[in-house]
C-alpha atoms as a PDB file:
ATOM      1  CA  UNK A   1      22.512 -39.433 -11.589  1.00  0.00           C
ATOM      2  CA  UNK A   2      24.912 -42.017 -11.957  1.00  0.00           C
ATOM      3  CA  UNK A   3      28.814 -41.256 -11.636  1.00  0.00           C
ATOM      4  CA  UNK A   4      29.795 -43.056 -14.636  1.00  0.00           C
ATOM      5  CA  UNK A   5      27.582 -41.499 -17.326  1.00  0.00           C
ATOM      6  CA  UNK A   6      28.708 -38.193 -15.324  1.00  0.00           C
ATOM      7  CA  UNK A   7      32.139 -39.135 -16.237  1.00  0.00           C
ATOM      8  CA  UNK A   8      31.624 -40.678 -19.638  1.00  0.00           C
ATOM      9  CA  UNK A   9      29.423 -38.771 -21.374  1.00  0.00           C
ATOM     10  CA  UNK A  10      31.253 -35.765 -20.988  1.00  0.00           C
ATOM     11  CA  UNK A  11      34.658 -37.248 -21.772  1.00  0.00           C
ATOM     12  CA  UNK A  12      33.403 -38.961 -24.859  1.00  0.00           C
ATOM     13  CA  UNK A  13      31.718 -35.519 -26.564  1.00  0.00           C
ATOM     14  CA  UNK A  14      34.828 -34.305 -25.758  1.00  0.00           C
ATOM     15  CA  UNK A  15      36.318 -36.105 -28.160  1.00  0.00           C
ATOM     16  CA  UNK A  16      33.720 -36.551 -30.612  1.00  0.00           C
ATOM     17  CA  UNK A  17      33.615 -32.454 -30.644  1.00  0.00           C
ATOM     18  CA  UNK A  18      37.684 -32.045 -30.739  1.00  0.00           C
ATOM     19  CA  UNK A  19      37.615 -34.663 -33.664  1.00  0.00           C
ATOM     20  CA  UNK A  20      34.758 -32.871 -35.585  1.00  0.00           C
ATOM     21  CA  UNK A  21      36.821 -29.145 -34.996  1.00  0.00           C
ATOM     22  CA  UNK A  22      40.176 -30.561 -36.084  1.00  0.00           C
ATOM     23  CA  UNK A  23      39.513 -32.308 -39.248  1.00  0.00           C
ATOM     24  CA  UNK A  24      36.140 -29.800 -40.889  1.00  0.00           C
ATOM     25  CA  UNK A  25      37.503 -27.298 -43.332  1.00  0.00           C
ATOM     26  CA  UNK A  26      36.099 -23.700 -41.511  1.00  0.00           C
ATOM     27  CA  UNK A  27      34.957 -20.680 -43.304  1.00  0.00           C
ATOM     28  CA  UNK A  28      34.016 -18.297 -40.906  1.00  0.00           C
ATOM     29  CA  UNK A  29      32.116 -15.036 -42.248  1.00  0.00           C
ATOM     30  CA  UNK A  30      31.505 -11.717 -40.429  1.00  0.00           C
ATOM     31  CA  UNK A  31      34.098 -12.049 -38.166  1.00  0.00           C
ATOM     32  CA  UNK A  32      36.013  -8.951 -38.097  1.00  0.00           C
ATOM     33  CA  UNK A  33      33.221  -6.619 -36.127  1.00  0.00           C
ATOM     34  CA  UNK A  34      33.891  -8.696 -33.253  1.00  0.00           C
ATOM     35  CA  UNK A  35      38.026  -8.782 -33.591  1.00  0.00           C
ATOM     36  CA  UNK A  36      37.009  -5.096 -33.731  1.00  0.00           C
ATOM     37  CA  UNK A  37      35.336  -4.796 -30.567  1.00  0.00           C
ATOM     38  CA  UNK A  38      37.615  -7.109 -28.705  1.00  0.00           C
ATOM     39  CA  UNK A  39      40.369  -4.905 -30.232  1.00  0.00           C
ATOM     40  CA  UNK A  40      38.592  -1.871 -28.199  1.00  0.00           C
ATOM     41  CA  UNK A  41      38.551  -4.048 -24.942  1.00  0.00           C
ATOM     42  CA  UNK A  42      34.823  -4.721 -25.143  1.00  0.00           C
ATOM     43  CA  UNK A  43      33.161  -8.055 -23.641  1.00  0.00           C
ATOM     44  CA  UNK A  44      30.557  -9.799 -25.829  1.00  0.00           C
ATOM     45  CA  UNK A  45      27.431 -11.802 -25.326  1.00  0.00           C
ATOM     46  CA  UNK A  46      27.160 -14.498 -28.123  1.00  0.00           C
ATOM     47  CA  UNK A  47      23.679 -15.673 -28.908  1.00  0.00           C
ATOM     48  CA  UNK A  48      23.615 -19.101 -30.950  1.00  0.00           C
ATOM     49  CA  UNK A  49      20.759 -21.303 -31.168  1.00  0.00           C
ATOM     50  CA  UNK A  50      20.880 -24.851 -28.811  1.00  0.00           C
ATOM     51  CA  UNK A  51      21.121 -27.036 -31.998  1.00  0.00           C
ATOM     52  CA  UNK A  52      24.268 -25.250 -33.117  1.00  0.00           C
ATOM     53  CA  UNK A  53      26.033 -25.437 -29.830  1.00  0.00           C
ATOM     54  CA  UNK A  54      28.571 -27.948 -30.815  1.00  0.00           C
ATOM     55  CA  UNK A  55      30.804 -26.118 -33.290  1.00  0.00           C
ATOM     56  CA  UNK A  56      30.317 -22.903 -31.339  1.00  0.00           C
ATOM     57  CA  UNK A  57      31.548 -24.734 -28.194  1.00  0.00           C
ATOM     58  CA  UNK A  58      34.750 -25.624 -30.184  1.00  0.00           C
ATOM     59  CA  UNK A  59      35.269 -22.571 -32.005  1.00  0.00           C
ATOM     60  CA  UNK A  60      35.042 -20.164 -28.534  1.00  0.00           C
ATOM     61  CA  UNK A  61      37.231 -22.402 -26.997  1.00  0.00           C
ATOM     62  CA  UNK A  62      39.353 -21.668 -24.055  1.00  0.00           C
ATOM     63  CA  UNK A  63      38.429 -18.545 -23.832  1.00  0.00           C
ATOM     64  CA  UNK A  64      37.235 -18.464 -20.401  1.00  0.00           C
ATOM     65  CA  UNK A  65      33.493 -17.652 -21.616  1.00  0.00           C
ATOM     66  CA  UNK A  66      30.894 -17.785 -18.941  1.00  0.00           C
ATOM     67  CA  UNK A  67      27.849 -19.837 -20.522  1.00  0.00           C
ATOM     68  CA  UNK A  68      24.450 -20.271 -19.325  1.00  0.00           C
ATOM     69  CA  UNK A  69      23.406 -24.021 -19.010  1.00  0.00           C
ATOM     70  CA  UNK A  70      20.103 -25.423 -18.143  1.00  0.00           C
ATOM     71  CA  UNK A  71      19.606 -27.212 -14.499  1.00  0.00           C
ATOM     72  CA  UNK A  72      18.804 -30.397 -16.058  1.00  0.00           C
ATOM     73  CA  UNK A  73      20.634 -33.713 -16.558  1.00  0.00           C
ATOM     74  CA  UNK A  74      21.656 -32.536 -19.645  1.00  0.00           C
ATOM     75  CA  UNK A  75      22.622 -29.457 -18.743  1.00  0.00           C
ATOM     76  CA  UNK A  76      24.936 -31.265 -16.243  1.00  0.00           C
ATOM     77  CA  UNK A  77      26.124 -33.135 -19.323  1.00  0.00           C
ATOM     78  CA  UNK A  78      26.798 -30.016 -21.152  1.00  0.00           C
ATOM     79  CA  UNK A  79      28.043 -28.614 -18.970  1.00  0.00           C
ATOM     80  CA  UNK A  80      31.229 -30.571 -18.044  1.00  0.00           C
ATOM     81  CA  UNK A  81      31.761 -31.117 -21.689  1.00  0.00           C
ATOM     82  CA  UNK A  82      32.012 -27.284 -22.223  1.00  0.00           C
ATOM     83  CA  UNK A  83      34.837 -27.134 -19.141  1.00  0.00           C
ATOM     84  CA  UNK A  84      36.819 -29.519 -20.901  1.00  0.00           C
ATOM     85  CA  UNK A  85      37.373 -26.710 -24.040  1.00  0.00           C
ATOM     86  CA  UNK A  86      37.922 -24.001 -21.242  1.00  0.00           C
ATOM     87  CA  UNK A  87      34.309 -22.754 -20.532  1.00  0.00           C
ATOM     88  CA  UNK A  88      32.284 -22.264 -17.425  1.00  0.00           C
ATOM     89  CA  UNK A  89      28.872 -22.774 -16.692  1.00  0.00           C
ATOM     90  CA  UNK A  90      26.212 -21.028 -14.925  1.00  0.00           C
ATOM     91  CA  UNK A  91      23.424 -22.830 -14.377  1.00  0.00           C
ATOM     92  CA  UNK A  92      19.912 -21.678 -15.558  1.00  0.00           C
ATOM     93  CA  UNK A  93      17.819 -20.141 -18.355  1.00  0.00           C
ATOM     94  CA  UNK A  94      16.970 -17.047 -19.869  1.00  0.00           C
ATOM     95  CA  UNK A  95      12.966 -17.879 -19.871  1.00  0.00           C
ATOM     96  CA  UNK A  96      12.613 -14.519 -17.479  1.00  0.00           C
ATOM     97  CA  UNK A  97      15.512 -11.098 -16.775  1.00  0.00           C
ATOM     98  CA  UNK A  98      15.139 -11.324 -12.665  1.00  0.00           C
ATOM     99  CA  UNK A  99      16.173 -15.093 -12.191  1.00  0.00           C
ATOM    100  CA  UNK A 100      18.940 -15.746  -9.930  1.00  0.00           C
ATOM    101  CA  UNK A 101      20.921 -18.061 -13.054  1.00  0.00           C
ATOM    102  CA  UNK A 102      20.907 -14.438 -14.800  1.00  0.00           C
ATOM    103  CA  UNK A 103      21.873 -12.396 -11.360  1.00  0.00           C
ATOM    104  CA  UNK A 104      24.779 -14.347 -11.237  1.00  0.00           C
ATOM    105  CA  UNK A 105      26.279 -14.161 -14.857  1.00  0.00           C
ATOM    106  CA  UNK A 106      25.775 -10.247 -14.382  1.00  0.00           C
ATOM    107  CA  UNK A 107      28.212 -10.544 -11.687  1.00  0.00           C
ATOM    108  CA  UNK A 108      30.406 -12.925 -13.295  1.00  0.00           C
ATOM    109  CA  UNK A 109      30.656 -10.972 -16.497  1.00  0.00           C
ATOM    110  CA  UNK A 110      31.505  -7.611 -14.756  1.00  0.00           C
ATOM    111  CA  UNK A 111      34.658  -9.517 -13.741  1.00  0.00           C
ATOM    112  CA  UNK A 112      35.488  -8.974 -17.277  1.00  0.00           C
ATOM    113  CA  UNK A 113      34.180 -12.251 -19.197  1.00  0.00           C
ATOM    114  CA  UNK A 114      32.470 -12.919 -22.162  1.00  0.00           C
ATOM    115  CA  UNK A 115      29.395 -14.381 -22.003  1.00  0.00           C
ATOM    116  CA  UNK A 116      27.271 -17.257 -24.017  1.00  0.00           C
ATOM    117  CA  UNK A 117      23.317 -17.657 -24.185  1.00  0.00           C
ATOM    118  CA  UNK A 118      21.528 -20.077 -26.015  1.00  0.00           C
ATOM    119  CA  UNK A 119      18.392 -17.945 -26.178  1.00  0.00           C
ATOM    120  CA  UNK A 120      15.819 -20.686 -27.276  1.00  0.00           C
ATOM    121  CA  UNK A 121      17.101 -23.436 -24.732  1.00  0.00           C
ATOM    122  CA  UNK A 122      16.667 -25.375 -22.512  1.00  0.00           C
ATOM    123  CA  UNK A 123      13.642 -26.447 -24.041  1.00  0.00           C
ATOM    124  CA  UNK A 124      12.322 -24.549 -26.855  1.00  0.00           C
ATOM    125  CA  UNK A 125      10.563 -23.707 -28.840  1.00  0.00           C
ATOM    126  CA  UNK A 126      13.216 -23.805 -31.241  1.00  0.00           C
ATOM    127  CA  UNK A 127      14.499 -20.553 -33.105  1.00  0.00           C
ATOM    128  CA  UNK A 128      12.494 -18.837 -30.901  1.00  0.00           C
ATOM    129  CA  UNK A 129      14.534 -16.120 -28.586  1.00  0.00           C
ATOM    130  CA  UNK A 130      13.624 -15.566 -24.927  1.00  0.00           C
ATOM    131  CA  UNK A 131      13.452 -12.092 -23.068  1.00  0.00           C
ATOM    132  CA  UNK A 132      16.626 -12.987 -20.676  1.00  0.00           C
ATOM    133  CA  UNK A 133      19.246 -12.716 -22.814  1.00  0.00           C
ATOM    134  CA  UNK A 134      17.972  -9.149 -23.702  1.00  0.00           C
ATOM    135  CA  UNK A 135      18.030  -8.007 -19.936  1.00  0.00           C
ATOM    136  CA  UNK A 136      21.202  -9.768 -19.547  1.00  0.00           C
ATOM    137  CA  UNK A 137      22.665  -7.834 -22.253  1.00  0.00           C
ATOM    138  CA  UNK A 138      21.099  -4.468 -20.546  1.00  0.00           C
ATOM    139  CA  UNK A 139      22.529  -5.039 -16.836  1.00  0.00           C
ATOM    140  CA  UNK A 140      25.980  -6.022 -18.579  1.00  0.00           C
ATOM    141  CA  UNK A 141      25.641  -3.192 -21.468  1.00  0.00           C
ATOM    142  CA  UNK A 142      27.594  -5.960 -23.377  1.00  0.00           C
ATOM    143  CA  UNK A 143      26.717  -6.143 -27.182  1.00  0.00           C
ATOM    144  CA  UNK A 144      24.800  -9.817 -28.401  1.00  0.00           C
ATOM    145  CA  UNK A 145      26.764 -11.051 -30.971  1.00  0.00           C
ATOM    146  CA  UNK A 146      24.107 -13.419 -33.199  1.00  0.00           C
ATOM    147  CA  UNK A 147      26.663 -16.563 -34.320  1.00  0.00           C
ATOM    148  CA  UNK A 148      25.603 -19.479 -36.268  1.00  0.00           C
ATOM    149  CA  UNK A 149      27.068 -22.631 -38.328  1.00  0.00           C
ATOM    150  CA  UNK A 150      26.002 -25.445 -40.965  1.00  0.00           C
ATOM    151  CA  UNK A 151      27.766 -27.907 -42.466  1.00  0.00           C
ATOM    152  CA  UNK A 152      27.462 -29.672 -46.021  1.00  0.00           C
ATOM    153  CA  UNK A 153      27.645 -33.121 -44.167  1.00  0.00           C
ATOM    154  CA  UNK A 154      25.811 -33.172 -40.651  1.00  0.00           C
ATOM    155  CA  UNK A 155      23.601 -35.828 -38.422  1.00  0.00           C
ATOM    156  CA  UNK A 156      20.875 -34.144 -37.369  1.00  0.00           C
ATOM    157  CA  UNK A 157      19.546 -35.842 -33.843  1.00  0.00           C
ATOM    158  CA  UNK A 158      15.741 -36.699 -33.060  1.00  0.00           C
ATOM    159  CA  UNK A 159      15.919 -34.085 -30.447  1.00  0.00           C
ATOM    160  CA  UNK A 160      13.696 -30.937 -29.441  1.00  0.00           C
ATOM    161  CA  UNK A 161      15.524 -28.745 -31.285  1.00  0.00           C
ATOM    162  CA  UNK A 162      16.616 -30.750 -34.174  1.00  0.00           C
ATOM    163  CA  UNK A 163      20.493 -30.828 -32.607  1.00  0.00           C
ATOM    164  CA  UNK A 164      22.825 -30.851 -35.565  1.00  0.00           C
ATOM    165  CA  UNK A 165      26.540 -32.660 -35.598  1.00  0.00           C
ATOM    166  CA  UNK A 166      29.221 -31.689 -38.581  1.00  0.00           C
ATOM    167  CA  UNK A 167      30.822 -34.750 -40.326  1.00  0.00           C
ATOM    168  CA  UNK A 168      34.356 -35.088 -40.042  1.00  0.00           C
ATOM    169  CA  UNK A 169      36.077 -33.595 -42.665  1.00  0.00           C
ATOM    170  CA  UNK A 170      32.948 -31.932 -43.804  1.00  0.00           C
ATOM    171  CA  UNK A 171      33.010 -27.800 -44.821  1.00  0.00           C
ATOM    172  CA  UNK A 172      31.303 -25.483 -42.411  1.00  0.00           C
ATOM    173  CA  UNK A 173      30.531 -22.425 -42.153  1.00  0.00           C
ATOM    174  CA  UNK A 174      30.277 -20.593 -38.987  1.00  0.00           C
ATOM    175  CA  UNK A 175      28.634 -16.848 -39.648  1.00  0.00           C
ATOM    176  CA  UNK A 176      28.825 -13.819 -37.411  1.00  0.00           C
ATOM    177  CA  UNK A 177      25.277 -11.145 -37.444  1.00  0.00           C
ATOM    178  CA  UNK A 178      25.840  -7.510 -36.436  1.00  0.00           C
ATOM    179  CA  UNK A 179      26.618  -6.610 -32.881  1.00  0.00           C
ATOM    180  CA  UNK A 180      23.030  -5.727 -31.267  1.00  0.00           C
ATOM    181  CA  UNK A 181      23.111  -2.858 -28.508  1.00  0.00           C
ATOM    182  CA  UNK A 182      20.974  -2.903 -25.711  1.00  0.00           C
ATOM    183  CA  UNK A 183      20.564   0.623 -24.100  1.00  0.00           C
ATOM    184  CA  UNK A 184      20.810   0.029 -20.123  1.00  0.00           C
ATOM    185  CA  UNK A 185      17.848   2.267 -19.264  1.00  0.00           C
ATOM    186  CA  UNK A 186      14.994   1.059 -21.455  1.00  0.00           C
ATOM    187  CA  UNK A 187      10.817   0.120 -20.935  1.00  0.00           C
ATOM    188  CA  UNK A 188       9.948  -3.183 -21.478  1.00  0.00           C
ATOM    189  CA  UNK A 189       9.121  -2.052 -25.612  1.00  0.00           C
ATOM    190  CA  UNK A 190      12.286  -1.930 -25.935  1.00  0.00           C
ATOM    191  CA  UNK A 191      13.318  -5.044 -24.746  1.00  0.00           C
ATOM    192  CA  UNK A 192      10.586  -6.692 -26.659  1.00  0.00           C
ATOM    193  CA  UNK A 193      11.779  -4.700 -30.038  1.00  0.00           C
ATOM    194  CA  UNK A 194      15.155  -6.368 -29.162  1.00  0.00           C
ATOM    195  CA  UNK A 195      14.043  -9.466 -28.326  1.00  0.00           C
ATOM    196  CA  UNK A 196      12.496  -9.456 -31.789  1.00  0.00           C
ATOM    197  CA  UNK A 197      15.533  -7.879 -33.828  1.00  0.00           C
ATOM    198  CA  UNK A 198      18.184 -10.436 -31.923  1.00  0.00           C
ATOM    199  CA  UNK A 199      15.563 -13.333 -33.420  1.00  0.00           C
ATOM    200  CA  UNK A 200      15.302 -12.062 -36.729  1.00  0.00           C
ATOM    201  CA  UNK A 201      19.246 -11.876 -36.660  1.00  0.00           C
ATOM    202  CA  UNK A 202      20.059 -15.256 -35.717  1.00  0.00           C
ATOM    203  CA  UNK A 203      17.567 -16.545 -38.045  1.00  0.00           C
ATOM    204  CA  UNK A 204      18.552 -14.535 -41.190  1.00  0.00           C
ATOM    205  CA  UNK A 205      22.133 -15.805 -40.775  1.00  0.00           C
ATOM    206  CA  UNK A 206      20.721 -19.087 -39.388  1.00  0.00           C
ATOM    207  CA  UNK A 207      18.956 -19.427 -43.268  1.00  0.00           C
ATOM    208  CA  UNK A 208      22.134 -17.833 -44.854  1.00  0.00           C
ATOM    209  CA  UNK A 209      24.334 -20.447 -43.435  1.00  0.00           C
ATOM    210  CA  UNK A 210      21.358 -23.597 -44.451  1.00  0.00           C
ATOM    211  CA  UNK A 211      21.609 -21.764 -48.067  1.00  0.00           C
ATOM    212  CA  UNK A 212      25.223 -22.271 -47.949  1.00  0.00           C
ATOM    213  CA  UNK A 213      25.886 -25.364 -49.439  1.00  0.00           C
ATOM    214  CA  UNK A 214      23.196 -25.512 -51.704  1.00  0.00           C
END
């Protein structure tokens, strides 16, 4: 991979993303069940689809989250741009519950971190959850927080999973679902009924946020 782009690339979404989160006017809705948990000392697992990453990445920033990133050159991309706003990666997906990415954001989020998923990445299909997240959630017994944006002026890329990038100075809206609990001892129905209510969460608000400026 070469060094420059490695250097670059991050450095330059840096500032493309710190641009777009300092000059869009942010209404954020649903937000006060998670200042509630983190109120009770609770860790979270926020689920957000890969083509709202961007905003997300800005508006969790420097919190220390723990967020698994694909093992590919864009991962590696992502990756460094995420440190930059005071995030770590852990490379790896959530396409199974037993990989060894997964194993070690268990551990790492038992140290007392929140965690980030982008349940449909690296590669798709888009809106479409995977089981990992799920087990993560179970082995943690951290709640998934569903989180979402849109903006009234975006670029949307000719990408996989249709990436989308606010305008400057464009409104957004960034929308929190209902915590989802995963019970730690479970059969796999279970994790497949919340595999399925996670999805339908993040793609109710997902439409509600679309809707928003229409």
């Amino acid at each position: 991979m070469n060094w420059i782009l490695l250097q670059l690339v991050p450095f330059l979404a840096w500032i493309i993303i710190w641009i777009i989160g300092k000059t869009i006017p942010l209404e954020v809705i649903g937000e006060e069940k998670v200042k509630t948990l983190k109120r009770g000392g609770q860790n979270l697992l926020y689920a957000f689809w890969h083509n709202r990453l961007l905003l997300v990445t800005y508006c969790l920033r420097h919190r220390g989250i723990q967020v698994l990133i694909s093992s590919s050159r864009d991962g590696e991309y992502i990756s460094r741009t995420i440190h930059r706003f005071g995030a770590s990666a852990i490379r790896g997906s959530t396409t199974s519950g037993g990989g060894k990415a997964l194993l070690q954001m268990v551990k790492k989020l038992r140290k007392g971190y929140d965690g980030g998923v982008t349940p449909d990445g690296p590669q798709g299909p888009r809106y479409r959850v995977q089981p990992g997240v799920v087990h993560l959630a179970r082995k943690t017994g951290f709640p998934i927080i569903p989180l979402t944006y849109n903006a009234r002026k975006k670029l949307i890329l000719n990408s996989w999973d249709a990436f989308i990038v606010p305008c400057p100075f464009s409104r957004a809206v960034l929308i929190y679902g209902n915590p989802i609990e995963v019970p730690m001892d479970n059969t796999e129905e279970v994790i497949e009924a919340k595999r399925q209510e996670l999805e339908k969460s993040l793609n109710d608000i997902t439409q509600q946020a679309d809707r928003y400026f229409k």
